[in-house]
PDB file of N, CA and C in Angstrom:
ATOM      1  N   UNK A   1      11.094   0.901 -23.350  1.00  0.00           N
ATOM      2  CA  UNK A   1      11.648   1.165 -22.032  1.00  0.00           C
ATOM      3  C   UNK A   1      10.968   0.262 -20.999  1.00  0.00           C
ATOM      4  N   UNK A   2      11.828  -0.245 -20.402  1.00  0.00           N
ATOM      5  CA  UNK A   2      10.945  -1.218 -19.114  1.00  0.00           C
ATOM      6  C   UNK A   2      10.597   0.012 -17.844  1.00  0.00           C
ATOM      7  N   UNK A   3       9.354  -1.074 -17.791  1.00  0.00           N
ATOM      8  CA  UNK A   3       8.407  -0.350 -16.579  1.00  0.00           C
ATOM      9  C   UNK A   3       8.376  -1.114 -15.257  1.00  0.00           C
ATOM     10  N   UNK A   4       8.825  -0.970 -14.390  1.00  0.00           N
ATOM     11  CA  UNK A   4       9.035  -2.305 -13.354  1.00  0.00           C
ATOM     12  C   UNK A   4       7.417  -1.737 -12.555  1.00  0.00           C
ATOM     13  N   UNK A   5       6.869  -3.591 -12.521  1.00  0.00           N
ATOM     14  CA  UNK A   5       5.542  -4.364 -12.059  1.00  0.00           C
ATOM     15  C   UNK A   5       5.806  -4.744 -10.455  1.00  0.00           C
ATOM     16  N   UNK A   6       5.104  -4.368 -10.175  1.00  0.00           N
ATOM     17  CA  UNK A   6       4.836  -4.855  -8.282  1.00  0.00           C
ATOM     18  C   UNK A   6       3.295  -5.330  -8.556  1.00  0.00           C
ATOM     19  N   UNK A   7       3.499  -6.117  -7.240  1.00  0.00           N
ATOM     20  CA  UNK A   7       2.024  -7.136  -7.003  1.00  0.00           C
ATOM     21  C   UNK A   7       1.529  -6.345  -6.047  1.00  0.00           C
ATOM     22  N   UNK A   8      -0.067  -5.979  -6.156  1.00  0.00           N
ATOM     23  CA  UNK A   8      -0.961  -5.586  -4.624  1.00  0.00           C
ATOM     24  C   UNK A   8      -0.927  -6.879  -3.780  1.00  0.00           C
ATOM     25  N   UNK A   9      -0.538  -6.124  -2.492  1.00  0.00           N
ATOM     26  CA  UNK A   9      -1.024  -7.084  -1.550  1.00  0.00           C
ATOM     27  C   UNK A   9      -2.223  -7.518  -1.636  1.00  0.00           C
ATOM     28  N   UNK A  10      -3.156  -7.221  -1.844  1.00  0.00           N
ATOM     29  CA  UNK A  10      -4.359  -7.131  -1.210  1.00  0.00           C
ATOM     30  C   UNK A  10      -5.305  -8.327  -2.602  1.00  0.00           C
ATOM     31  N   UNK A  11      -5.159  -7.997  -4.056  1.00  0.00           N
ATOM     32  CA  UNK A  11      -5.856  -8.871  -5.092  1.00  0.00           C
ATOM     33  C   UNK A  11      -4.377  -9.701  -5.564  1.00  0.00           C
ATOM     34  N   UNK A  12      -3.108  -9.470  -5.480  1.00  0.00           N
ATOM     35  CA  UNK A  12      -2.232 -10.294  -6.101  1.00  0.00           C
ATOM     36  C   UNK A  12      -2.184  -9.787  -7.866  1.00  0.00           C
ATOM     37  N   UNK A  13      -2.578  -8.994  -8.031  1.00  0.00           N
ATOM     38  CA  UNK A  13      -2.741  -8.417  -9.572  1.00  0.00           C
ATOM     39  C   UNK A  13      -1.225  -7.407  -9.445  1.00  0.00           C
ATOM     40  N   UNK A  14      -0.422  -8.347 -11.072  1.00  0.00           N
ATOM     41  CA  UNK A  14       0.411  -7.521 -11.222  1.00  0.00           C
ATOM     42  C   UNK A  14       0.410  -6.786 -11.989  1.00  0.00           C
ATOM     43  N   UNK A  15       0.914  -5.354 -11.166  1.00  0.00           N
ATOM     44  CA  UNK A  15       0.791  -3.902 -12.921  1.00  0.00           C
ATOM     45  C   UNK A  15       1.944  -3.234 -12.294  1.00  0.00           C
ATOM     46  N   UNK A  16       1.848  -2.038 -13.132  1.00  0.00           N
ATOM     47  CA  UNK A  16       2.979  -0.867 -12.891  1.00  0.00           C
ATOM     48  C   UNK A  16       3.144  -0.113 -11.737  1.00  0.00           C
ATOM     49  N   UNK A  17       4.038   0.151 -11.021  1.00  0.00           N
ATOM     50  CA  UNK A  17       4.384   0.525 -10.333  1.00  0.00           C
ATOM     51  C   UNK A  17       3.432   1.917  -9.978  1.00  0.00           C
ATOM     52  N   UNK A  18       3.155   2.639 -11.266  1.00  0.00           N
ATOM     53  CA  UNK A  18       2.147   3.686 -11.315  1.00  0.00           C
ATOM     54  C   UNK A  18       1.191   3.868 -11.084  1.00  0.00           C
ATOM     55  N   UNK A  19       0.347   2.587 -10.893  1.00  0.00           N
ATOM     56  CA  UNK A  19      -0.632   2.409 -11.101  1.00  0.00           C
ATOM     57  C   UNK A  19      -1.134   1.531  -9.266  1.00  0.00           C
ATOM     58  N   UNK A  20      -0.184   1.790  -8.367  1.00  0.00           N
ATOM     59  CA  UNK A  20      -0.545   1.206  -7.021  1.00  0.00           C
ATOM     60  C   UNK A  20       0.330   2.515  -6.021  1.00  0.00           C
ATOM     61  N   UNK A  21      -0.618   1.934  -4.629  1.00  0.00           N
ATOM     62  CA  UNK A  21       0.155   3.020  -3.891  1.00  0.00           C
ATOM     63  C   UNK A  21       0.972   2.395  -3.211  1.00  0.00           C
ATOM     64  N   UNK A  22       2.181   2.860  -2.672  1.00  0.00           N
ATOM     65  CA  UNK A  22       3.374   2.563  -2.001  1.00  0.00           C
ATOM     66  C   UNK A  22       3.447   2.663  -0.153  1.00  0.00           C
ATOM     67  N   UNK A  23       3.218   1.612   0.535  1.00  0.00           N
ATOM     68  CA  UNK A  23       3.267   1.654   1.908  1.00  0.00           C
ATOM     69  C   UNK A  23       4.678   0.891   2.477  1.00  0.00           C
ATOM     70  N   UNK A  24       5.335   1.643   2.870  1.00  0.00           N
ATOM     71  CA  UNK A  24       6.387   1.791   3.287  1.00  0.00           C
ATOM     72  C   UNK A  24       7.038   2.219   5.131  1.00  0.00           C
ATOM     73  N   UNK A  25       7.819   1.536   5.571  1.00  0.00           N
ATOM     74  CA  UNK A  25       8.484   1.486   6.801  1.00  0.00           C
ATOM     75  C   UNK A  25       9.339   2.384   6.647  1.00  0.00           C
ATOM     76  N   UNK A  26       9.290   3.313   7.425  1.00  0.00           N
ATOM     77  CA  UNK A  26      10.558   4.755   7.646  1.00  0.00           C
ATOM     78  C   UNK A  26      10.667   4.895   9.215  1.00  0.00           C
ATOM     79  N   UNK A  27      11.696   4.241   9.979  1.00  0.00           N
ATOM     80  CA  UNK A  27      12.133   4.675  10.954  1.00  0.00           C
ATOM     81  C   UNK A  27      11.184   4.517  12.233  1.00  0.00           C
ATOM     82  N   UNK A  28      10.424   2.713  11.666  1.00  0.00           N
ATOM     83  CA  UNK A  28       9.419   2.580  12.453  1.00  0.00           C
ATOM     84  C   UNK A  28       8.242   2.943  12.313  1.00  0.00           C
ATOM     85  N   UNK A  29       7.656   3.400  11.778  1.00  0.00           N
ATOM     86  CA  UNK A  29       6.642   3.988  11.449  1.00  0.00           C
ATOM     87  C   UNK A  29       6.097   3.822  10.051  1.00  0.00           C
ATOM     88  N   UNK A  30       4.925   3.233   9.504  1.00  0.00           N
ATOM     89  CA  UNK A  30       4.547   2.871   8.645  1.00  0.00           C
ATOM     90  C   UNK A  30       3.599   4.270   7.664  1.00  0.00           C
ATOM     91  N   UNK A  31       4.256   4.852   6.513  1.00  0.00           N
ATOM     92  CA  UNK A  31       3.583   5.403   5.861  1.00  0.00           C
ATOM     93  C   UNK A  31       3.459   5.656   4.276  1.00  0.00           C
ATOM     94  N   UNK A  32       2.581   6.334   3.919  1.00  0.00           N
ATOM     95  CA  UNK A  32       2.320   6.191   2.150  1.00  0.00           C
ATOM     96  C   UNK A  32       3.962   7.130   1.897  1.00  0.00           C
ATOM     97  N   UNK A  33       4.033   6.519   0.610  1.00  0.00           N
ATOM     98  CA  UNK A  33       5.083   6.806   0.049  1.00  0.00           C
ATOM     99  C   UNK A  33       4.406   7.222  -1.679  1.00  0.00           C
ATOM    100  N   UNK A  34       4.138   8.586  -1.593  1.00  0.00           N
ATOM    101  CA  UNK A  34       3.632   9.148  -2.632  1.00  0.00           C
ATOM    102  C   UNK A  34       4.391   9.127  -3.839  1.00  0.00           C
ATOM    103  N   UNK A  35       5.754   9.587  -4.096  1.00  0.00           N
ATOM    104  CA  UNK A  35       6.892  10.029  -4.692  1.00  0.00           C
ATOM    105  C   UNK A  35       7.684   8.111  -5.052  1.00  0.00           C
ATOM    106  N   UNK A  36       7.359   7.360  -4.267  1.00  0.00           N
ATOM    107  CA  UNK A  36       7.345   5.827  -4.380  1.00  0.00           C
ATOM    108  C   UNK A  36       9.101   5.602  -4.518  1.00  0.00           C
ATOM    109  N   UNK A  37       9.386   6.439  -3.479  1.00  0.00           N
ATOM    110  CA  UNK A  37      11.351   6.630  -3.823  1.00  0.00           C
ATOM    111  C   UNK A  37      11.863   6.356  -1.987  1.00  0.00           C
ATOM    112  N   UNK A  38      11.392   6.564  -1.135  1.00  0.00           N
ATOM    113  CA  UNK A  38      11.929   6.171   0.056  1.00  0.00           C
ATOM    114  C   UNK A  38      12.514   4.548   0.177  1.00  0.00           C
ATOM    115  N   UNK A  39      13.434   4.976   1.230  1.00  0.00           N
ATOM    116  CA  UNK A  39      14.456   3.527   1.542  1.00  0.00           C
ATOM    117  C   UNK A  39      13.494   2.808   2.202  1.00  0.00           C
ATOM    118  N   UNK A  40      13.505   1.492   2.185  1.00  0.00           N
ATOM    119  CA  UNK A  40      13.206   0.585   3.156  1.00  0.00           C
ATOM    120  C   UNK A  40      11.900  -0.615   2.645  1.00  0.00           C
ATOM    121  N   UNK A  41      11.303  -1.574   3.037  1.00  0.00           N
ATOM    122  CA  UNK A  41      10.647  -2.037   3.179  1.00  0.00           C
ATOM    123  C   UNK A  41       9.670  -1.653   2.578  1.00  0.00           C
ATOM    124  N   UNK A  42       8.715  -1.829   1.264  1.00  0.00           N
ATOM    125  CA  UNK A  42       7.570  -1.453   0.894  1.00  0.00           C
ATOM    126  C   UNK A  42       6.616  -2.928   0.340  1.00  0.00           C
ATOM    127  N   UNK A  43       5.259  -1.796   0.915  1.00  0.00           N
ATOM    128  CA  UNK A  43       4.203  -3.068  -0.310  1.00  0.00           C
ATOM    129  C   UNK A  43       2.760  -2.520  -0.848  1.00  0.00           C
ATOM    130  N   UNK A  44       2.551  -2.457  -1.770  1.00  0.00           N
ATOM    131  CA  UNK A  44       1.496  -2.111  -2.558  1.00  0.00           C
ATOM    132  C   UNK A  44       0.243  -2.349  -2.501  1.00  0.00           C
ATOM    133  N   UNK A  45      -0.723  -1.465  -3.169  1.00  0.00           N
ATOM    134  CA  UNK A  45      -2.398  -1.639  -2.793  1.00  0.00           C
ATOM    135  C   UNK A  45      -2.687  -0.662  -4.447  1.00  0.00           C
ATOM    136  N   UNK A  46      -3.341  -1.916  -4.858  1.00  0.00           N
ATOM    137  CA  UNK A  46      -4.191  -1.167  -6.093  1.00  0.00           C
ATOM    138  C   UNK A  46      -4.230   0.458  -5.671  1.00  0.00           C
ATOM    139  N   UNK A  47      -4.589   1.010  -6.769  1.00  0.00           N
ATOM    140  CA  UNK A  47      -5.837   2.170  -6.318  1.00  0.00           C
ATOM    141  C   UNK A  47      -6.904   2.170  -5.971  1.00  0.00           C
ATOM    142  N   UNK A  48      -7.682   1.144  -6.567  1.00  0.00           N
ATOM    143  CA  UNK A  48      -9.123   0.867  -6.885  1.00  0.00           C
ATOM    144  C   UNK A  48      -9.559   1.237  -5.196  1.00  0.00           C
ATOM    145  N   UNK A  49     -10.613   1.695  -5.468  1.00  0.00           N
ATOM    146  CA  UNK A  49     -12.079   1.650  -4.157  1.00  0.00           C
ATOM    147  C   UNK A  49     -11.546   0.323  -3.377  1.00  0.00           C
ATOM    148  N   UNK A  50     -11.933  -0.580  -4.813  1.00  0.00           N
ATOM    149  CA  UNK A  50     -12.455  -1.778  -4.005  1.00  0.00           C
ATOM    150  C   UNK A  50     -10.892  -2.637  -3.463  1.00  0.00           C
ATOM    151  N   UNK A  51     -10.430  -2.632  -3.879  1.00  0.00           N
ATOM    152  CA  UNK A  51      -8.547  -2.689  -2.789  1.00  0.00           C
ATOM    153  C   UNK A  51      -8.694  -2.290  -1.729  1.00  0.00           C
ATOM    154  N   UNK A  52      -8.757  -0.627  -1.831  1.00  0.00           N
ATOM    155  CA  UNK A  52      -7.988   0.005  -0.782  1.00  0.00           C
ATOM    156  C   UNK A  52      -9.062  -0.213   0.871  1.00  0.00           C
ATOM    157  N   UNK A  53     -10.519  -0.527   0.155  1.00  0.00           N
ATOM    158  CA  UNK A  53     -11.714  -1.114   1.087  1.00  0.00           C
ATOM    159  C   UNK A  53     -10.764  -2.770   1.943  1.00  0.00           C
ATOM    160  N   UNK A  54     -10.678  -3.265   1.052  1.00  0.00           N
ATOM    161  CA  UNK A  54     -10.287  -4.741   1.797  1.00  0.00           C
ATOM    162  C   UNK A  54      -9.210  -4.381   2.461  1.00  0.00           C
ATOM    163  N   UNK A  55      -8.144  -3.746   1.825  1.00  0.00           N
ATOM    164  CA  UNK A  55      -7.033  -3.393   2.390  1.00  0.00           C
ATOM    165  C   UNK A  55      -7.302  -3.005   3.667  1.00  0.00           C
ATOM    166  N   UNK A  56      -8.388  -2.300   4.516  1.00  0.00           N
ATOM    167  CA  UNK A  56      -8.416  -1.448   5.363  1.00  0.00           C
ATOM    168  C   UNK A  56      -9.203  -2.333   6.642  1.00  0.00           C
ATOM    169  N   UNK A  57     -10.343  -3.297   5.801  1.00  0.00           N
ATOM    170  CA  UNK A  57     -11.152  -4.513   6.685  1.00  0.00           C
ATOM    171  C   UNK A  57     -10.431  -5.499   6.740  1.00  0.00           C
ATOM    172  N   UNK A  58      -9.740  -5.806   6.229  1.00  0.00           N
ATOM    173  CA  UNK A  58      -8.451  -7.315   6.254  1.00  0.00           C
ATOM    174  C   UNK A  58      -7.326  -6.652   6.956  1.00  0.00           C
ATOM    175  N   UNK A  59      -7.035  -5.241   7.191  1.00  0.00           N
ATOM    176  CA  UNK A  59      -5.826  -5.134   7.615  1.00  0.00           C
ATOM    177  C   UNK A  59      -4.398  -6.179   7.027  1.00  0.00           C
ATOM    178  N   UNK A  60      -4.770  -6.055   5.355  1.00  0.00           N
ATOM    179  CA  UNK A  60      -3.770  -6.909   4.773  1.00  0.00           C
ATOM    180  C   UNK A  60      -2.125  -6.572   4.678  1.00  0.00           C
ATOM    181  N   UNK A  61      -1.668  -5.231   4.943  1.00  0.00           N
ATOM    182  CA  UNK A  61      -0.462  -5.417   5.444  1.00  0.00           C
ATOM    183  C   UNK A  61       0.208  -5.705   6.486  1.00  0.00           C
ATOM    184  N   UNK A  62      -0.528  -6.065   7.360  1.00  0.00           N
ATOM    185  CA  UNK A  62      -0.384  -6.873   8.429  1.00  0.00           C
ATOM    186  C   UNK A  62       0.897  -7.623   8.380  1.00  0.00           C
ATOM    187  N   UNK A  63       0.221  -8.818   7.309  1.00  0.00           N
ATOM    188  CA  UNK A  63       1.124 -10.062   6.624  1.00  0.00           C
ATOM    189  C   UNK A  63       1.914  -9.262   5.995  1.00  0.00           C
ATOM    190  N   UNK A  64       1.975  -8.393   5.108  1.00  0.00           N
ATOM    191  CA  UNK A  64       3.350  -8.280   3.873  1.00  0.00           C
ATOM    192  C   UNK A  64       4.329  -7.344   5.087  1.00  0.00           C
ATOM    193  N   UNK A  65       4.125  -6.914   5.816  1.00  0.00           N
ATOM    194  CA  UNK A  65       4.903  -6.322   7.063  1.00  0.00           C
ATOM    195  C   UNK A  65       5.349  -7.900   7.542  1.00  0.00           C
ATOM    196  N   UNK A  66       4.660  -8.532   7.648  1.00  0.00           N
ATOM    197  CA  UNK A  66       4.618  -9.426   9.225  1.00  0.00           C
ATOM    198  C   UNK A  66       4.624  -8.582  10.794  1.00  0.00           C
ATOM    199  N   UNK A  67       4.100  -7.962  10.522  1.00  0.00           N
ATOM    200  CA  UNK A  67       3.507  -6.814  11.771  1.00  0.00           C
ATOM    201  C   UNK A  67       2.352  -6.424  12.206  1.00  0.00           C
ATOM    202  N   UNK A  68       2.221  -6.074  13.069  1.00  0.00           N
ATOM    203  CA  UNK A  68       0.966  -5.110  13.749  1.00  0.00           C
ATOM    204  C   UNK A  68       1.055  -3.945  12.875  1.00  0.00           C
ATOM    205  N   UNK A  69       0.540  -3.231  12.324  1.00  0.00           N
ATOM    206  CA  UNK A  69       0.277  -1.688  12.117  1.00  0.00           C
ATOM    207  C   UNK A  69      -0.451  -1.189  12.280  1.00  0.00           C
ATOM    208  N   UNK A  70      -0.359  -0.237  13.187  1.00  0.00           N
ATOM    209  CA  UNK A  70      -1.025   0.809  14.137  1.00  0.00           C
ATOM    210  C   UNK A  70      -2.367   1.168  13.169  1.00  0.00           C
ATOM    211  N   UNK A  71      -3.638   1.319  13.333  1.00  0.00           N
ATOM    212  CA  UNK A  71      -4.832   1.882  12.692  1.00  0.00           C
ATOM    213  C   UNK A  71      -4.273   3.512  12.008  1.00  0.00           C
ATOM    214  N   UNK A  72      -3.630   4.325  12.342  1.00  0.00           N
ATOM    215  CA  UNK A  72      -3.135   5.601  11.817  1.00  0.00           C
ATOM    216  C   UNK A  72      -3.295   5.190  10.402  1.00  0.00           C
ATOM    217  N   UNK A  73      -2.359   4.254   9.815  1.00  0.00           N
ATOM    218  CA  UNK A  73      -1.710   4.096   8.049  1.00  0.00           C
ATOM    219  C   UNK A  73      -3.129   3.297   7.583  1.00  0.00           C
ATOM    220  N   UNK A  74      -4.072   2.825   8.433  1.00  0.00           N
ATOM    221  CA  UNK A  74      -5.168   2.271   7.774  1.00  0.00           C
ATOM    222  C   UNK A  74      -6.334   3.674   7.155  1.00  0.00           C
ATOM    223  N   UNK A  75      -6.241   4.349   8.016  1.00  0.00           N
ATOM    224  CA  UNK A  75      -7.177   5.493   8.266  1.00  0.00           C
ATOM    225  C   UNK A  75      -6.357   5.946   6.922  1.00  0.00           C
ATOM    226  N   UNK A  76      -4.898   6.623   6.672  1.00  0.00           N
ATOM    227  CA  UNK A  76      -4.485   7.341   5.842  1.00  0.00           C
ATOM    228  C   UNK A  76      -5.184   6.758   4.752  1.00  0.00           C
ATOM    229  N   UNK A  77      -5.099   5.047   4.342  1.00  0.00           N
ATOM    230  CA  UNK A  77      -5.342   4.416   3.385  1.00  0.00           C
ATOM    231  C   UNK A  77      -6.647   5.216   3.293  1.00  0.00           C
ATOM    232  N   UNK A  78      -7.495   4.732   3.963  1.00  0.00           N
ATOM    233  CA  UNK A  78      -9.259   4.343   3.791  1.00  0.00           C
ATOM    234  C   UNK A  78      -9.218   6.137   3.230  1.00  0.00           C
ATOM    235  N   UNK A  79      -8.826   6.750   3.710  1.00  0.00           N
ATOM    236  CA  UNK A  79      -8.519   8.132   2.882  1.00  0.00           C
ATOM    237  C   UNK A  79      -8.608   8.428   1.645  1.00  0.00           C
ATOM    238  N   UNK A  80      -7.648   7.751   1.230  1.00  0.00           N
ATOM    239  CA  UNK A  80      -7.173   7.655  -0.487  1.00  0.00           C
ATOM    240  C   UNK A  80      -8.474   6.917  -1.138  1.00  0.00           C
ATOM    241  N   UNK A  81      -9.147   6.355  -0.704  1.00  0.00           N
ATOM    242  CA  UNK A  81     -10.455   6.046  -1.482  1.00  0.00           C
ATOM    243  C   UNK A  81     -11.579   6.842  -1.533  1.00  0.00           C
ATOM    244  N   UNK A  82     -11.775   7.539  -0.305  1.00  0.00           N
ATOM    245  CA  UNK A  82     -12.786   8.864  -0.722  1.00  0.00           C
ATOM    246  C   UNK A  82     -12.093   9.772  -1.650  1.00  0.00           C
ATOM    247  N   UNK A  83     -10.920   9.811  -1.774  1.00  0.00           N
ATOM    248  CA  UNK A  83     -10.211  11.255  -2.937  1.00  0.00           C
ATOM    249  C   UNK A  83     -10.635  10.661  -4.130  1.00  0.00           C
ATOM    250  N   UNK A  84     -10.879   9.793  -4.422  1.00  0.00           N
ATOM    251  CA  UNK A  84     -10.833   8.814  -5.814  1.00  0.00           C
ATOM    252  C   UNK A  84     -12.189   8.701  -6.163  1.00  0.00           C
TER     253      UNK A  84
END
Protein backbone atom coordinates (compact mmCIF):
# COMPACT_ATOMS: atom_id res chain seq x y z
CA UNK A 1 0.00 0.00 0.00
CA UNK A 2 1.51 3.45 -0.73
CA UNK A 3 2.23 5.78 2.03
CA UNK A 4 2.44 9.36 0.72
CA UNK A 5 6.06 11.27 1.92
CA UNK A 6 6.13 15.07 2.64
CA UNK A 7 9.41 16.99 3.20
CA UNK A 8 10.03 19.02 6.73
CA UNK A 9 10.46 22.37 6.20
CA UNK A 10 12.81 22.84 8.54
CA UNK A 11 15.82 19.57 7.78
CA UNK A 12 14.39 18.81 4.10
CA UNK A 13 14.20 15.01 5.24
CA UNK A 14 11.67 13.06 3.41
CA UNK A 15 9.32 10.50 5.42
CA UNK A 16 5.72 9.69 6.02
CA UNK A 17 3.27 11.76 6.41
CA UNK A 18 2.95 10.11 10.03
CA UNK A 19 5.75 10.74 11.11
CA UNK A 20 5.67 14.98 10.83
CA UNK A 21 3.33 17.53 12.09
CA UNK A 22 0.95 19.35 9.81
CA UNK A 23 0.85 23.36 9.85
CA UNK A 24 -1.75 24.54 7.98
CA UNK A 25 -3.76 27.94 6.84
CA UNK A 26 -7.60 27.86 7.81
CA UNK A 27 -9.34 31.02 7.16
CA UNK A 28 -6.30 33.10 7.82
CA UNK A 29 -5.05 31.88 10.58
CA UNK A 30 -2.24 29.53 10.84
CA UNK A 31 -2.68 26.24 12.86
CA UNK A 32 -1.56 22.50 13.72
CA UNK A 33 -3.52 20.21 11.90
CA UNK A 34 -3.51 17.09 14.15
CA UNK A 35 -6.02 14.75 12.17
CA UNK A 36 -3.60 16.08 8.96
CA UNK A 37 -7.11 16.26 6.82
CA UNK A 38 -8.00 20.11 6.68
CA UNK A 39 -8.34 22.11 3.30
CA UNK A 40 -5.80 24.45 2.36
CA UNK A 41 -2.22 25.23 2.31
CA UNK A 42 0.05 22.99 4.52
CA UNK A 43 3.78 22.36 5.55
CA UNK A 44 5.53 20.05 7.77
CA UNK A 45 8.05 19.86 10.78
CA UNK A 46 9.68 16.62 11.85
CA UNK A 47 8.67 15.63 15.30
CA UNK A 48 12.01 15.53 16.60
CA UNK A 49 13.05 18.09 19.63
CA UNK A 50 15.58 19.11 17.51
CA UNK A 51 13.15 20.36 14.33
CA UNK A 52 10.54 21.61 16.14
CA UNK A 53 13.58 23.84 18.24
CA UNK A 54 14.84 25.38 14.81
CA UNK A 55 11.50 25.49 13.58
CA UNK A 56 10.58 27.93 16.36
CA UNK A 57 14.33 30.09 16.32
CA UNK A 58 14.36 30.26 12.41
CA UNK A 59 10.74 30.93 12.31
CA UNK A 60 11.03 28.55 9.20
CA UNK A 61 7.53 28.70 8.04
CA UNK A 62 7.85 31.95 7.42
CA UNK A 63 9.27 30.94 3.86
CA UNK A 64 7.04 27.74 3.14
CA UNK A 65 3.98 30.28 3.91
CA UNK A 66 5.82 33.16 2.27
CA UNK A 67 4.36 35.01 5.26
CA UNK A 68 4.63 36.60 8.53
CA UNK A 69 3.17 34.19 11.16
CA UNK A 70 2.02 35.57 14.12
CA UNK A 71 4.32 34.05 17.31
CA UNK A 72 0.79 32.21 18.59
CA UNK A 73 1.54 28.89 15.97
CA UNK A 74 5.29 29.21 17.06
CA UNK A 75 4.47 28.96 20.79
CA UNK A 76 1.79 26.05 19.84
CA UNK A 77 4.86 24.44 18.01
CA UNK A 78 7.63 25.00 20.76
CA UNK A 79 4.75 23.14 22.75
CA UNK A 80 4.78 19.95 20.97
CA UNK A 81 8.41 19.52 21.98
CA UNK A 82 8.04 19.64 25.69
CA UNK A 83 5.04 16.80 25.23
CA UNK A 84 7.70 14.65 23.52
Amino acid sequence: MHKPTRTCSVCRRKAEKSELIRIVRVDGKYVIDEAQVAQGRGAYVCKSCECISKCVKKKALNRSFKAELGESIYEDIAKLATKG
